[in-house]
C-alpha atoms as a PDB file:
ATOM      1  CA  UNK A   1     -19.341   4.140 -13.205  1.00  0.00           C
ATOM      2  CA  UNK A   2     -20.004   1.998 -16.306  1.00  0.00           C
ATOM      3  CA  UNK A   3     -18.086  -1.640 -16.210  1.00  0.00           C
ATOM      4  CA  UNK A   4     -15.242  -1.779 -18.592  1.00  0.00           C
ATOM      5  CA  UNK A   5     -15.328  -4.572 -21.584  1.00  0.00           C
ATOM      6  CA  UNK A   6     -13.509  -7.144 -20.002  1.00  0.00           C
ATOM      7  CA  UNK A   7     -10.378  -8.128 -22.254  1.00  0.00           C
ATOM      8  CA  UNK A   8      -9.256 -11.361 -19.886  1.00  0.00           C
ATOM      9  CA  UNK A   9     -11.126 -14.385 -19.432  1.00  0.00           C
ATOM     10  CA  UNK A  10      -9.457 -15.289 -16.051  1.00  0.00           C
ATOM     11  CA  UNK A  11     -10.280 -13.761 -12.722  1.00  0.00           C
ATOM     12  CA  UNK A  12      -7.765 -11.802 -10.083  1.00  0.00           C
ATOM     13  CA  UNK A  13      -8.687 -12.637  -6.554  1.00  0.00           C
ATOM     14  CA  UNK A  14      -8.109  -8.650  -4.974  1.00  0.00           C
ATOM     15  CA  UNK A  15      -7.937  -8.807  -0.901  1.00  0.00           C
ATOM     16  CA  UNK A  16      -8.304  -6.092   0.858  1.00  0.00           C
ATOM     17  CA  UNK A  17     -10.156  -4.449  -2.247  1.00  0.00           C
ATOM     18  CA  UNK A  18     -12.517  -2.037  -0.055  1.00  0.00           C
ATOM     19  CA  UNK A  19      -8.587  -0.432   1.605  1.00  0.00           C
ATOM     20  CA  UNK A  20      -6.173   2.348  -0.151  1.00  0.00           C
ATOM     21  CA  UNK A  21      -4.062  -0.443  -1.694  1.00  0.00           C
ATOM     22  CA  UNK A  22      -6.805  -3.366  -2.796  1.00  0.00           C
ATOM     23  CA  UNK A  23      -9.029  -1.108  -4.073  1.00  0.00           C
ATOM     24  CA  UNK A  24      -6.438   1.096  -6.130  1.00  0.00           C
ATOM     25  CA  UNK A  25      -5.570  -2.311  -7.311  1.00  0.00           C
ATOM     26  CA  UNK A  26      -9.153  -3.554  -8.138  1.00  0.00           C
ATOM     27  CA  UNK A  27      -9.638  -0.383 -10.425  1.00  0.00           C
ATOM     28  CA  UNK A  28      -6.548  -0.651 -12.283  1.00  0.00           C
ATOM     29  CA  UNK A  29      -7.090  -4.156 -13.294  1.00  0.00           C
ATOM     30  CA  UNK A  30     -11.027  -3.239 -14.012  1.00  0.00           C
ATOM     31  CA  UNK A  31      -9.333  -0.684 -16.135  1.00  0.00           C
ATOM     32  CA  UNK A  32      -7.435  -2.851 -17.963  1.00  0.00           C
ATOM     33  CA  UNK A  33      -9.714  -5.078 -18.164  1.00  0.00           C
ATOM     34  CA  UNK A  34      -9.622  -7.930 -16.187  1.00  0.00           C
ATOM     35  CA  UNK A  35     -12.156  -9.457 -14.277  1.00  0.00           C
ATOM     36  CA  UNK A  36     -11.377  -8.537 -10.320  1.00  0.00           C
ATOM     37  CA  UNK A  37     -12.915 -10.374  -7.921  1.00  0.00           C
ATOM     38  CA  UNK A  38     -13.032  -8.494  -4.793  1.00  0.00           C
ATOM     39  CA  UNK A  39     -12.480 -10.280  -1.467  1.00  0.00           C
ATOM     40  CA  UNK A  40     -14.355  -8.206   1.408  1.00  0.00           C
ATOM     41  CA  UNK A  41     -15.795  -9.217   4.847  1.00  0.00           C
ATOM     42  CA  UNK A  42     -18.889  -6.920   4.673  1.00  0.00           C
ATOM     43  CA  UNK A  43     -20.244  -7.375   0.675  1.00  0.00           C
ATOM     44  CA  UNK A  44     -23.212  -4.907   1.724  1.00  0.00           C
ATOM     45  CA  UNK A  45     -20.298  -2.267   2.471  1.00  0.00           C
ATOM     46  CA  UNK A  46     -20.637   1.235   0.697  1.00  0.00           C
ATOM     47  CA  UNK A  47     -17.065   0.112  -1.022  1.00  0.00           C
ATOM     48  CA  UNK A  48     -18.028  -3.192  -1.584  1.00  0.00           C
ATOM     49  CA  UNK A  49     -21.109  -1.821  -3.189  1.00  0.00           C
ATOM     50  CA  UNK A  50     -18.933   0.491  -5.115  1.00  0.00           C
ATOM     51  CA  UNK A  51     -16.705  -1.879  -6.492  1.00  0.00           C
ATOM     52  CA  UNK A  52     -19.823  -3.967  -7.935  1.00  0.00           C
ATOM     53  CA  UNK A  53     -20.908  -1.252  -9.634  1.00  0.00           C
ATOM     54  CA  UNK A  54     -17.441  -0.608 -11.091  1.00  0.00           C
ATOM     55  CA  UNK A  55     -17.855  -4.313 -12.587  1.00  0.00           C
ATOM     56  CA  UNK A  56     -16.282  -6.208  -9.776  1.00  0.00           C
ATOM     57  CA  UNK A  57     -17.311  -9.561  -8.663  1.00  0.00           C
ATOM     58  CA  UNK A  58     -17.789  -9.173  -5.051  1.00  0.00           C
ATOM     59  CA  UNK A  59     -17.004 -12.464  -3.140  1.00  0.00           C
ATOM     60  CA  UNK A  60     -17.189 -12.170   1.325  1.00  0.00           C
ATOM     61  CA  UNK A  61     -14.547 -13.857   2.611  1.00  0.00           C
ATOM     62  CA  UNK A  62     -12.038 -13.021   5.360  1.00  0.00           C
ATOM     63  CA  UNK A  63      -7.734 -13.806   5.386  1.00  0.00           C
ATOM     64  CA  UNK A  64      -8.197 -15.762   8.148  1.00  0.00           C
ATOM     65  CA  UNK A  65     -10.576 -18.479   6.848  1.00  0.00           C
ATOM     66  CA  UNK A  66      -9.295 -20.943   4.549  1.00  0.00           C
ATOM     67  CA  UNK A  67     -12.437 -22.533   3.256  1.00  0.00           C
ATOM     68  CA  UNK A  68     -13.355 -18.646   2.484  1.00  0.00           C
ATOM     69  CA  UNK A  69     -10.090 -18.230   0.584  1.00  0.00           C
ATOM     70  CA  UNK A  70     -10.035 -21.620  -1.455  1.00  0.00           C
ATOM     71  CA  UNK A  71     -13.992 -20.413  -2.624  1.00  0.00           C
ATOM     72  CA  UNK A  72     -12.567 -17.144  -3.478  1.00  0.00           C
ATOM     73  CA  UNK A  73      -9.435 -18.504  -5.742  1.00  0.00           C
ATOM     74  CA  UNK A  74     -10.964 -21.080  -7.067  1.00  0.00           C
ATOM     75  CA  UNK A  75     -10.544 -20.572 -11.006  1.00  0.00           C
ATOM     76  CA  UNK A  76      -8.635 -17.763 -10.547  1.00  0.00           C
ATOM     77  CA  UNK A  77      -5.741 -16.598 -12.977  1.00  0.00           C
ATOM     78  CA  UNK A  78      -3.812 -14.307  -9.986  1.00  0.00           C
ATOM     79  CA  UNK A  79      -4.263 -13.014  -6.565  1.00  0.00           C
ATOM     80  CA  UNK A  80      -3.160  -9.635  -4.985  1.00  0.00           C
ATOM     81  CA  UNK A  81      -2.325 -10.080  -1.836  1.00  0.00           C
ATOM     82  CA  UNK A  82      -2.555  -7.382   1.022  1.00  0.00           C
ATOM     83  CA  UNK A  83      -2.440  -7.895   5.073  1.00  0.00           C
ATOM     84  CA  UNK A  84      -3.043  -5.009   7.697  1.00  0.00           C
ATOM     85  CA  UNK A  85       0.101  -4.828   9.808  1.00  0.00           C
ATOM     86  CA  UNK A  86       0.222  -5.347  13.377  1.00  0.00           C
ATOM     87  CA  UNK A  87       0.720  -2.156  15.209  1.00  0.00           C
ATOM     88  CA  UNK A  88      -0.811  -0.123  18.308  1.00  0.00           C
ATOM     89  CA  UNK A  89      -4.515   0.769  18.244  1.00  0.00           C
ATOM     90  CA  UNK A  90      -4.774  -1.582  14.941  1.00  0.00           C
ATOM     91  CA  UNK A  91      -6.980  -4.095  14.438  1.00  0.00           C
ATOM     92  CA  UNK A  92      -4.109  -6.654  14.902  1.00  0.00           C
ATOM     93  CA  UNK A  93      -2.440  -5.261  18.005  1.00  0.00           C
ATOM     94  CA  UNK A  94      -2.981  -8.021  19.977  1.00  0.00           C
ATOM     95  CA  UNK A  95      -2.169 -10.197  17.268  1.00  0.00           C
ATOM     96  CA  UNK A  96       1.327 -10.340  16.134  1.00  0.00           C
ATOM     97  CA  UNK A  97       0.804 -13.988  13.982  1.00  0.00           C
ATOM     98  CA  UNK A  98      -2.100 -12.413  12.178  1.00  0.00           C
ATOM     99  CA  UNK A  99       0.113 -11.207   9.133  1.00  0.00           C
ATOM    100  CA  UNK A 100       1.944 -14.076   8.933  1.00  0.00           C
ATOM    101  CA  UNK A 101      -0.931 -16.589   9.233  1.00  0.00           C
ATOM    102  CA  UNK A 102      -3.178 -14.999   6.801  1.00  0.00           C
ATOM    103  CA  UNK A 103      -0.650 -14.848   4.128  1.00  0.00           C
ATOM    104  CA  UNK A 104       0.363 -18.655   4.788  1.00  0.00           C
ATOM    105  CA  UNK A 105      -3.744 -19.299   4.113  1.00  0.00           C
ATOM    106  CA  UNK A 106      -4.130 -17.200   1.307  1.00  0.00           C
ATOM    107  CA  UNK A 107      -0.665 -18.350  -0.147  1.00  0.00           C
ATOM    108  CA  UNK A 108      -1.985 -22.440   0.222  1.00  0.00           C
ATOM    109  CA  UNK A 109      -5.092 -21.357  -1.391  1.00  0.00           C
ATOM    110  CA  UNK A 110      -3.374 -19.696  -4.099  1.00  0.00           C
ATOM    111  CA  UNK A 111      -1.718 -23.206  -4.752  1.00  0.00           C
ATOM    112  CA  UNK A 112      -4.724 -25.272  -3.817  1.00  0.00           C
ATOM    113  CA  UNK A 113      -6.185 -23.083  -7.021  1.00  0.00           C
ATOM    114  CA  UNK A 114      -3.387 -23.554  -9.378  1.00  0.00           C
ATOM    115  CA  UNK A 115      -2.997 -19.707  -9.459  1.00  0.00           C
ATOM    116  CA  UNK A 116      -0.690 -18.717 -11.884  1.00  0.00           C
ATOM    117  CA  UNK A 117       0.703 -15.989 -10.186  1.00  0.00           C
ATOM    118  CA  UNK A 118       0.444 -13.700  -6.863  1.00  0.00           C
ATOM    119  CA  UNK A 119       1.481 -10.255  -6.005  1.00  0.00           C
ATOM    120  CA  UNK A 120       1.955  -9.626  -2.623  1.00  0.00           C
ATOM    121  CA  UNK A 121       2.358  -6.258  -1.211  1.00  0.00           C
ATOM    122  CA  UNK A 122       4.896  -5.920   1.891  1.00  0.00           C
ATOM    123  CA  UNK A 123       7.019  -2.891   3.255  1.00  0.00           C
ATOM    124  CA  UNK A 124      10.389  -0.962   1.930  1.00  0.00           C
ATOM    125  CA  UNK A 125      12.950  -2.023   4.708  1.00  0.00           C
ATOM    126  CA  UNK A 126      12.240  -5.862   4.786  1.00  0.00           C
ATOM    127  CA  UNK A 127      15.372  -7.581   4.486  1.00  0.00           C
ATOM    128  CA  UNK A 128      17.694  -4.485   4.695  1.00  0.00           C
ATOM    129  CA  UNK A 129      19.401  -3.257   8.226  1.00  0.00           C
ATOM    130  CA  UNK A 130      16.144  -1.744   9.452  1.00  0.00           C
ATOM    131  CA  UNK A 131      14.404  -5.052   9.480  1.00  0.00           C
ATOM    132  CA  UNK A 132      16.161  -6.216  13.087  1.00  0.00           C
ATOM    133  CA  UNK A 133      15.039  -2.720  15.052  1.00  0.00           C
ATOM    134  CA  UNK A 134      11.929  -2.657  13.550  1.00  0.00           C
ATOM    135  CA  UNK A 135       8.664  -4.653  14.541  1.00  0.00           C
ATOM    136  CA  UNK A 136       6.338  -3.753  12.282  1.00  0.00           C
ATOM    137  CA  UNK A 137       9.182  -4.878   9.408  1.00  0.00           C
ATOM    138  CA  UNK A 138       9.902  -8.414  11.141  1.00  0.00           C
ATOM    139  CA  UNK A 139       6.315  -9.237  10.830  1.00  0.00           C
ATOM    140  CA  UNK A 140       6.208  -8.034   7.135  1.00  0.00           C
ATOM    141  CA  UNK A 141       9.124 -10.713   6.426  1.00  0.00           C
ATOM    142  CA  UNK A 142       7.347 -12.841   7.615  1.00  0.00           C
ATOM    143  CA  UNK A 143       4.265 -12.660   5.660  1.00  0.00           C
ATOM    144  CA  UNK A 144       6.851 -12.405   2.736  1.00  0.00           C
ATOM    145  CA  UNK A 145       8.430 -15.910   3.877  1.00  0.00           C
ATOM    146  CA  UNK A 146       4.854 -17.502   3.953  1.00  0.00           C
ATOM    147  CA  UNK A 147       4.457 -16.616   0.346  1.00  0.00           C
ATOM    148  CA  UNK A 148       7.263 -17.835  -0.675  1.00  0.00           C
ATOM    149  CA  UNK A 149       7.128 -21.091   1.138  1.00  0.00           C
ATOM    150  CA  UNK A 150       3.496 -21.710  -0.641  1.00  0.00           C
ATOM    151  CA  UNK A 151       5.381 -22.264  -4.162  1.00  0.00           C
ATOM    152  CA  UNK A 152       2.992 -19.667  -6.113  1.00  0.00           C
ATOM    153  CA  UNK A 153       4.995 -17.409  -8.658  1.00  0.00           C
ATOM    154  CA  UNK A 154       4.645 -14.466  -7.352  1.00  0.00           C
ATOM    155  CA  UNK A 155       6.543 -10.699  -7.226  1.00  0.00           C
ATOM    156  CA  UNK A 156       7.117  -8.633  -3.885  1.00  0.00           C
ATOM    157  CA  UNK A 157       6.182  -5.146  -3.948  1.00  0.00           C
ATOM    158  CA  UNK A 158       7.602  -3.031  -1.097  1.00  0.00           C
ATOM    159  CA  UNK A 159       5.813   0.688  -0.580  1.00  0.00           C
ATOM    160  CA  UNK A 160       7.400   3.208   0.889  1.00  0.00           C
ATOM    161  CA  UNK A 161       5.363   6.384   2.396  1.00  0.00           C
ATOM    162  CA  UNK A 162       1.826   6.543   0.734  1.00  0.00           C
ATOM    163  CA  UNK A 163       1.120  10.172  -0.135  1.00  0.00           C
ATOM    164  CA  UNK A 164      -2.189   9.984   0.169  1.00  0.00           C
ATOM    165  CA  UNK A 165      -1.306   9.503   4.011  1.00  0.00           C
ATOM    166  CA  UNK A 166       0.283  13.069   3.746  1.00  0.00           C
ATOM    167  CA  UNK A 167      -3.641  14.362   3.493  1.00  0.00           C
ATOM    168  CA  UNK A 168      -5.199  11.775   5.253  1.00  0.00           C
ATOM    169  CA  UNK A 169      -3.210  10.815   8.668  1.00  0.00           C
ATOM    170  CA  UNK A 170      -2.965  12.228  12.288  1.00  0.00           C
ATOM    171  CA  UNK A 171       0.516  11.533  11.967  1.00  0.00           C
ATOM    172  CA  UNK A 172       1.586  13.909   9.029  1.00  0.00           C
ATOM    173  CA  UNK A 173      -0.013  17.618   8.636  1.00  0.00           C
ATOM    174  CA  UNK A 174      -1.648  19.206  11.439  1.00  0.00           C
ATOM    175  CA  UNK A 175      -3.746  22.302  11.184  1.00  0.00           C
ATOM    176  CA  UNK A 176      -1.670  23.315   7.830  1.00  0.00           C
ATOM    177  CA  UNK A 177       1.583  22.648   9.549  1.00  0.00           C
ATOM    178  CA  UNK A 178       3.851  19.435   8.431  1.00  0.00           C
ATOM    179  CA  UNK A 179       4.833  17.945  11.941  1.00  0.00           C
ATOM    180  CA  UNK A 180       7.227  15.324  12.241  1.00  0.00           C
ATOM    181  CA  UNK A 181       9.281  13.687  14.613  1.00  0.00           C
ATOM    182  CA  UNK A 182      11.453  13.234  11.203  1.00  0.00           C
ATOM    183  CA  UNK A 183      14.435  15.695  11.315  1.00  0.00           C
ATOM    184  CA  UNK A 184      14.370  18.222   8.515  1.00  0.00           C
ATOM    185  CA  UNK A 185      17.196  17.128   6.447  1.00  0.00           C
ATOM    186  CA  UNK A 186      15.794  13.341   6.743  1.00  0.00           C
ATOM    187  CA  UNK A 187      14.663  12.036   3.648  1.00  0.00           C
ATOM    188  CA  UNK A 188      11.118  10.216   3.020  1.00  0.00           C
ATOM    189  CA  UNK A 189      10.846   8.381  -0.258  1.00  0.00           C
ATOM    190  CA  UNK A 190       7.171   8.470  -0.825  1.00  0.00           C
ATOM    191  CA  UNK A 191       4.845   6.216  -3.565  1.00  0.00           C
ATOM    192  CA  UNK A 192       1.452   7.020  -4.945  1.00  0.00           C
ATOM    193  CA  UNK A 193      -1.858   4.130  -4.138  1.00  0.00           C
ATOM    194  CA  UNK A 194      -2.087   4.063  -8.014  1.00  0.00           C
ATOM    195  CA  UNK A 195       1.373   3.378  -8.898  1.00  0.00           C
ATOM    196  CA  UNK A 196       1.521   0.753  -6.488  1.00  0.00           C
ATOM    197  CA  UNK A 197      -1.332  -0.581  -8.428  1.00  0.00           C
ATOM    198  CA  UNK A 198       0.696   0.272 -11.681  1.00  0.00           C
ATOM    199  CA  UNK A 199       3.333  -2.699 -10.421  1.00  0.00           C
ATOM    200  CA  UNK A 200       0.897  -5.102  -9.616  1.00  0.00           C
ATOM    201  CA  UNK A 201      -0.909  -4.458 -13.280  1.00  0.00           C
ATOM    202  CA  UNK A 202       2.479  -5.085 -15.126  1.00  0.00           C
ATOM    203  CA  UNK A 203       3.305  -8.202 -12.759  1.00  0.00           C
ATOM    204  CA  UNK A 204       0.132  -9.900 -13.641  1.00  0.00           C
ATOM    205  CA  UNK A 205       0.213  -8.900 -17.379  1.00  0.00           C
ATOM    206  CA  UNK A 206       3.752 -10.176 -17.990  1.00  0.00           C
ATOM    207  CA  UNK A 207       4.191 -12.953 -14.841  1.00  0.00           C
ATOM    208  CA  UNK A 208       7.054 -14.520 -16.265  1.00  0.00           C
ATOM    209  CA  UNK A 209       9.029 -11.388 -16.611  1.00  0.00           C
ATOM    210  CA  UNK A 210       8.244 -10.616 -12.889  1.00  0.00           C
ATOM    211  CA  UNK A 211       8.149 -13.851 -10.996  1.00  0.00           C
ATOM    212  CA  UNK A 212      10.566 -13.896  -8.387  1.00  0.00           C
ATOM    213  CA  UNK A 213      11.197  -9.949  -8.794  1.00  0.00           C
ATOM    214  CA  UNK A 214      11.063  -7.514  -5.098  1.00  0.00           C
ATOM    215  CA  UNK A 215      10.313  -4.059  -6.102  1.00  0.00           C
ATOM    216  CA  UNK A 216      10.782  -1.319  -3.526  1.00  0.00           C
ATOM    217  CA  UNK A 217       8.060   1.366  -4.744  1.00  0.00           C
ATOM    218  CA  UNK A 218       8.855   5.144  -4.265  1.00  0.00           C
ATOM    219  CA  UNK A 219       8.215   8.063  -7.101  1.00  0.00           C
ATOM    220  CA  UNK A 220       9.994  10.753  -4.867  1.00  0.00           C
ATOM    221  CA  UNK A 221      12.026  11.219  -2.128  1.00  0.00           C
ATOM    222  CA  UNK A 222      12.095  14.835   0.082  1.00  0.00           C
ATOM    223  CA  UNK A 223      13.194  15.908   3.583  1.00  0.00           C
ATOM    224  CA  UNK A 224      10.893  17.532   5.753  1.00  0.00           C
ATOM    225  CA  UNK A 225      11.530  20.826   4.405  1.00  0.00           C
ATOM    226  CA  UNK A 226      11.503  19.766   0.793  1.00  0.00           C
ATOM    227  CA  UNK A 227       8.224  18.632   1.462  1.00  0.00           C
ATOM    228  CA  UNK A 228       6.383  20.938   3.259  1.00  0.00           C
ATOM    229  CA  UNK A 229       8.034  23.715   0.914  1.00  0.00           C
ATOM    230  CA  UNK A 230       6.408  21.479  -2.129  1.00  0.00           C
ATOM    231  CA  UNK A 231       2.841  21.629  -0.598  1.00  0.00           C
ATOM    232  CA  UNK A 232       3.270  24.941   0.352  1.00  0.00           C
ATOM    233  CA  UNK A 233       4.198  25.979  -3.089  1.00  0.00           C
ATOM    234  CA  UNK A 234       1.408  23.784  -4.924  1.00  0.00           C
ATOM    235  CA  UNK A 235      -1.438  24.925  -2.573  1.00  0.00           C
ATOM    236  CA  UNK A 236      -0.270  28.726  -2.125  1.00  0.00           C
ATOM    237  CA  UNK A 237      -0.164  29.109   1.135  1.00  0.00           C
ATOM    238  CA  UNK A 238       2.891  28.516   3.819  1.00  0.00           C
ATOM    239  CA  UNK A 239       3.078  25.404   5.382  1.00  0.00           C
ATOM    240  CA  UNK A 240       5.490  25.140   8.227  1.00  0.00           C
ATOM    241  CA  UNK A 241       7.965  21.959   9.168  1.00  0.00           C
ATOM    242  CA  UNK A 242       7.817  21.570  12.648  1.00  0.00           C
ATOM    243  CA  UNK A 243       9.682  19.248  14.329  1.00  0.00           C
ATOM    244  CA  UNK A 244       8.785  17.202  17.732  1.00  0.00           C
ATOM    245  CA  UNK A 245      10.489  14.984  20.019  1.00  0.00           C
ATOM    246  CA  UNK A 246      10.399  11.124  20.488  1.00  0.00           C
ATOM    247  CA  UNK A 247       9.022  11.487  23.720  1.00  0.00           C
ATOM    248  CA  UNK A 248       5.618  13.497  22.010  1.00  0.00           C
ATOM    249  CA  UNK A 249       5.529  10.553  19.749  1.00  0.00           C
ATOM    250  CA  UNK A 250       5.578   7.829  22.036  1.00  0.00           C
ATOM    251  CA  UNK A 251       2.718   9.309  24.086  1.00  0.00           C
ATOM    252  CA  UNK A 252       0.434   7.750  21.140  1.00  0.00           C
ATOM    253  CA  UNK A 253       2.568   4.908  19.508  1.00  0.00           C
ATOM    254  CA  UNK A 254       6.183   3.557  20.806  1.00  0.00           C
ATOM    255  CA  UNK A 255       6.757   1.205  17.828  1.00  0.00           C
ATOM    256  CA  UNK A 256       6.012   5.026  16.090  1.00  0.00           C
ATOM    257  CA  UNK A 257       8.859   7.141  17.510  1.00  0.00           C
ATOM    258  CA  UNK A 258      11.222   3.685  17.745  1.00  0.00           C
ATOM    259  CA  UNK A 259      10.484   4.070  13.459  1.00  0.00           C
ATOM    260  CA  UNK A 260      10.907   7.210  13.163  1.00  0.00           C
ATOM    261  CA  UNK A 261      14.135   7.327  15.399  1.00  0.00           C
ATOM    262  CA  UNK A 262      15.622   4.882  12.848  1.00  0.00           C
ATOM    263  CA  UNK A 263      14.601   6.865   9.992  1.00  0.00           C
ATOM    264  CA  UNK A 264      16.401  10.146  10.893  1.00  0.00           C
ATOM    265  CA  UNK A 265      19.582   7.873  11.112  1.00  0.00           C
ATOM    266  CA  UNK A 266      19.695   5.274   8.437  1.00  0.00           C
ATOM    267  CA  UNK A 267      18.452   6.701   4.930  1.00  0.00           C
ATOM    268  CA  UNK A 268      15.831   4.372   3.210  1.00  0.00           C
ATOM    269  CA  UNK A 269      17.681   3.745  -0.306  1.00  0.00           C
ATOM    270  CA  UNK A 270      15.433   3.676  -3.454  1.00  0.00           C
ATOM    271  CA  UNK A 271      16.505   3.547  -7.415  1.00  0.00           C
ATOM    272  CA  UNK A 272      13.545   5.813  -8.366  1.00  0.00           C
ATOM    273  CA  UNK A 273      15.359   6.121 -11.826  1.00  0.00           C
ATOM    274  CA  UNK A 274      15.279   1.792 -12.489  1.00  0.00           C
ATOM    275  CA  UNK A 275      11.385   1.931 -11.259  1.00  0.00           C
ATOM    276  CA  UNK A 276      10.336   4.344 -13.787  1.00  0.00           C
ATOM    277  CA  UNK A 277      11.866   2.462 -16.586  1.00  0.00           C
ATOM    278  CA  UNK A 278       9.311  -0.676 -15.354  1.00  0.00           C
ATOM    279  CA  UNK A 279       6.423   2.235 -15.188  1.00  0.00           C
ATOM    280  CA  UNK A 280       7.437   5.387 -17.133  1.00  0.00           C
ATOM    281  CA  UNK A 281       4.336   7.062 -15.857  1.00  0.00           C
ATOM    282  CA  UNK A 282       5.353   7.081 -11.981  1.00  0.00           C
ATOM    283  CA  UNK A 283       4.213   9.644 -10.259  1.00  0.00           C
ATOM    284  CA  UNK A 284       6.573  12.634  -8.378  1.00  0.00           C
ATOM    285  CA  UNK A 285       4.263  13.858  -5.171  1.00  0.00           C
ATOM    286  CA  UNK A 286       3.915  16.898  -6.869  1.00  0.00           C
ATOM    287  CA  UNK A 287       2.517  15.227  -9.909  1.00  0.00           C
ATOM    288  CA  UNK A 288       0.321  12.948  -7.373  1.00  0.00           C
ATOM    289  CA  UNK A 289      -0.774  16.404  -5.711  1.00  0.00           C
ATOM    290  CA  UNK A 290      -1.670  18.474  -8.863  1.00  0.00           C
ATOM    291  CA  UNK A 291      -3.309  15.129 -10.958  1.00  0.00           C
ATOM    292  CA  UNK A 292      -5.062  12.439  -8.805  1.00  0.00           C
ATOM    293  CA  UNK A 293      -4.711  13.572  -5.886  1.00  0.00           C
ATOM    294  CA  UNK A 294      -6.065  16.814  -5.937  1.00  0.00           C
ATOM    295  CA  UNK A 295      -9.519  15.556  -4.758  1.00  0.00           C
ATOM    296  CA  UNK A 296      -7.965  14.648  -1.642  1.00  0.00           C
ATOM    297  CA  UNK A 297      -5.262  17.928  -1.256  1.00  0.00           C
ATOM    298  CA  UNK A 298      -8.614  20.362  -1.543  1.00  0.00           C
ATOM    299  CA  UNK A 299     -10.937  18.492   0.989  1.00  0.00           C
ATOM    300  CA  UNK A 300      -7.677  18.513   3.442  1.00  0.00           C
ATOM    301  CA  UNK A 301      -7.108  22.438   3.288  1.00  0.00           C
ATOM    302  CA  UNK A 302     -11.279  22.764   2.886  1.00  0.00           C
ATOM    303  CA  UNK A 303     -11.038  21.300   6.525  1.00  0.00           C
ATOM    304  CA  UNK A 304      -8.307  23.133   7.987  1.00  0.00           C
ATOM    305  CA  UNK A 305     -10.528  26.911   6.241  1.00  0.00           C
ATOM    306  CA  UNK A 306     -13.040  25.430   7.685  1.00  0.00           C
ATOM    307  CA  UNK A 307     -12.605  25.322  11.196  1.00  0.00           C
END
C-alpha cells in the first residue's frame, strides 16, 4: 500500500499499533494524513513491517520503559494510548499493576513531551455500578486515573464488544453456533475496530472540542438471539444461540463467567443515537458484517466448510 501525502506536520505516537485497536488507529490517522509513529516491541514484526510500508514511522519501544516512551514522544503532537488488560492466560495475569503502571509512564512521557493531547482507550463499565464486581474494570480505572493524574489533555474512549471478536474469539461462535453464557434476551452493545479509530481521529483533529470528553463506543446493541438471527440472515445459513452455564465458563476463565453473570443482570447503557451525531458514519454490526468486515465473516464460515 502506497503512503498517503501527509497533510500534518506533527507526529501521533500509536501504542499498541501492531493489535486490533492501535493498528485500526494507525491507519485511520495515515488516512487522514498524519504522520503515525508506531510504537512496537518487535520492529522486524510482519505488522510492524506492514505498517512501514503503509507510511508509518516505526519506533521499538515497550509501555513499560520510560526512557523508550520519552524517545518515542519526543516531538510528538498526540499519543493514542492502549494497554492489554490483565486477565487469565494473558500476558498480564500475573501482573495486576501492569495497566496501571504503563499508563502512568506513558502519561509522564506524554507531559515530559509537551504533547498536546492523548487519547486513551479504556472499557464501557468504568465508573458505572459494574466497576466494583468487576476486576478486569477496576484495573481499567485505574489506568484511566493515571492519565488523568499526568495533566495531558486528553479524551477517554470506552469500547464495548468488538465485533470483530464475534469472528475471531473462542469465546463467541463455535462451529457455526453463537454460544454464550449470555442469556438470550441479554443485550450486548457491540463497536466496530474502525469506529473506535473514527473517535480517536476526531479527538485529535479537534482536541479542544474533546479534551476532557469519556465516550462509551457502541454502533449496535442485540440479545443473543438478535444476533445470531442477524448473522444467520447476512451469511444464509442458520446459526443457532445456545446457551451454557457459569459453571462451563469458569472451567476456562472465572473473572469470564463472574462478567458475564453481571451482564445478564445489569444492562450496559449506551446513547448510540448522541455517538452517531460525533461520527455519522458509525457502523450497525450488520453494516460492519456486509462492508469491512466481510474479509473476516468469509474466512470464519470458510473454516467452519472446511473442516
Amino acid at each position: 500500500m502506497p503512503a498517503a501525502e501527509k497533510t500534518h506536520d506533527k507526529a501521533i505516537l500509536v501504542t499498541g499499533a501492531t493489535g486490533r485497536q492501535g493498528g485500526a488507529v494507525a491507519a485511520r490517522l495515515l488516512a487522514d494524513g498524519w504522520h503515525v509513529r508506531a510504537l512496537t516491541r518487535n520492529p522486524e514484526s510482519p505488522k510492524a513491517k506492514a505498517l512501514k510500508e503503509a507510511g508509518a514511522e516505526v519506533v521499538a519501544g515497550d509501555l513499560d520503559d520510560r526512557a523508550s516512551l520519552d524517545a518515542a514522544a519526543a516531538g510528538a503532537f498526540g499519543v493514542f494510548s492502549v494497554h492489554a488488560g490483565a486477565y487469565e492466560g494473558g500476558p498480564y495475569g500475573d501482573d495486576l499493576g501492569h495497566e496501571e503502571r504503563s499508563a502512568a509512564k506513558l502519561g509522564a512521557a506524554a507531559k515530559a513531551a509537551g504533547v498536546v493531547h492523548l487519547v486513551h482507550s479504556s472499557s464501557v463499565g468504568v465508573g458505572g455500578p459494574l466497576e466494583p464486581h468487576m476486576d478486569m474494570l477496576q484495573r481499567k480505572a485505574e489506568a484511566e486515573r493515571a492519565i488523568g493524574a499526568s495533566g495531558v489533555p486528553h479524551t477517554i474512549l470506552r469500547p464495548t464488544s468488538f465485533m470483530e471478536n464475534t469472528f475471531d474469539s473462542f469465546r463467541e461462535l463455535q462451529d457455526g453456533v453463537l454460544v454464550s453464557m449470555l442469556d438470550a434476551d441479554t443485550f450486548e452493545p457491540h463497536i466496530a475496530a474502525d469506529d473506535i479509530a473514527a473517535f480517536a481521529a476526531i479527538a485529535f483533529a479537534d482536541p479542544e472540542a474533546h479534551a476532557g470528553k469519556v465516550y462509551e463506543l457502541a454502533g449496535d446493541d442485540l440479545t443473543q438471539t438478535e444476533k445470531a438471527a442477524l448473522i444467520g440472515r447476512v451469511v444464509g445459513r442458520e446459526v443457532p444461540y445456545v446457551g451454557i452455564t457459569a459453571e462451563q465458563v469458569s472451567d476456562d476463565s472465572p473473572s469470564t463467567a463472574k462478567m458475564l453473570g453481571i451482564l445478564n443482570r445489569h444492562r450496559i447503557p449506551v446513547d448510540i443515537e448522541a455517538l452517531r451525531r460525533i461520527h455519522p458514519a458509525l457502523l450497525t454490526l450488520e453494516q460492519w458484517m456486509t462492508g469491512i468486515g466481510k474479509p473476516l465473516v468469509d474466512a470464519y464460515f470458510a473454516r467452519i466448510d472446511a473442516k
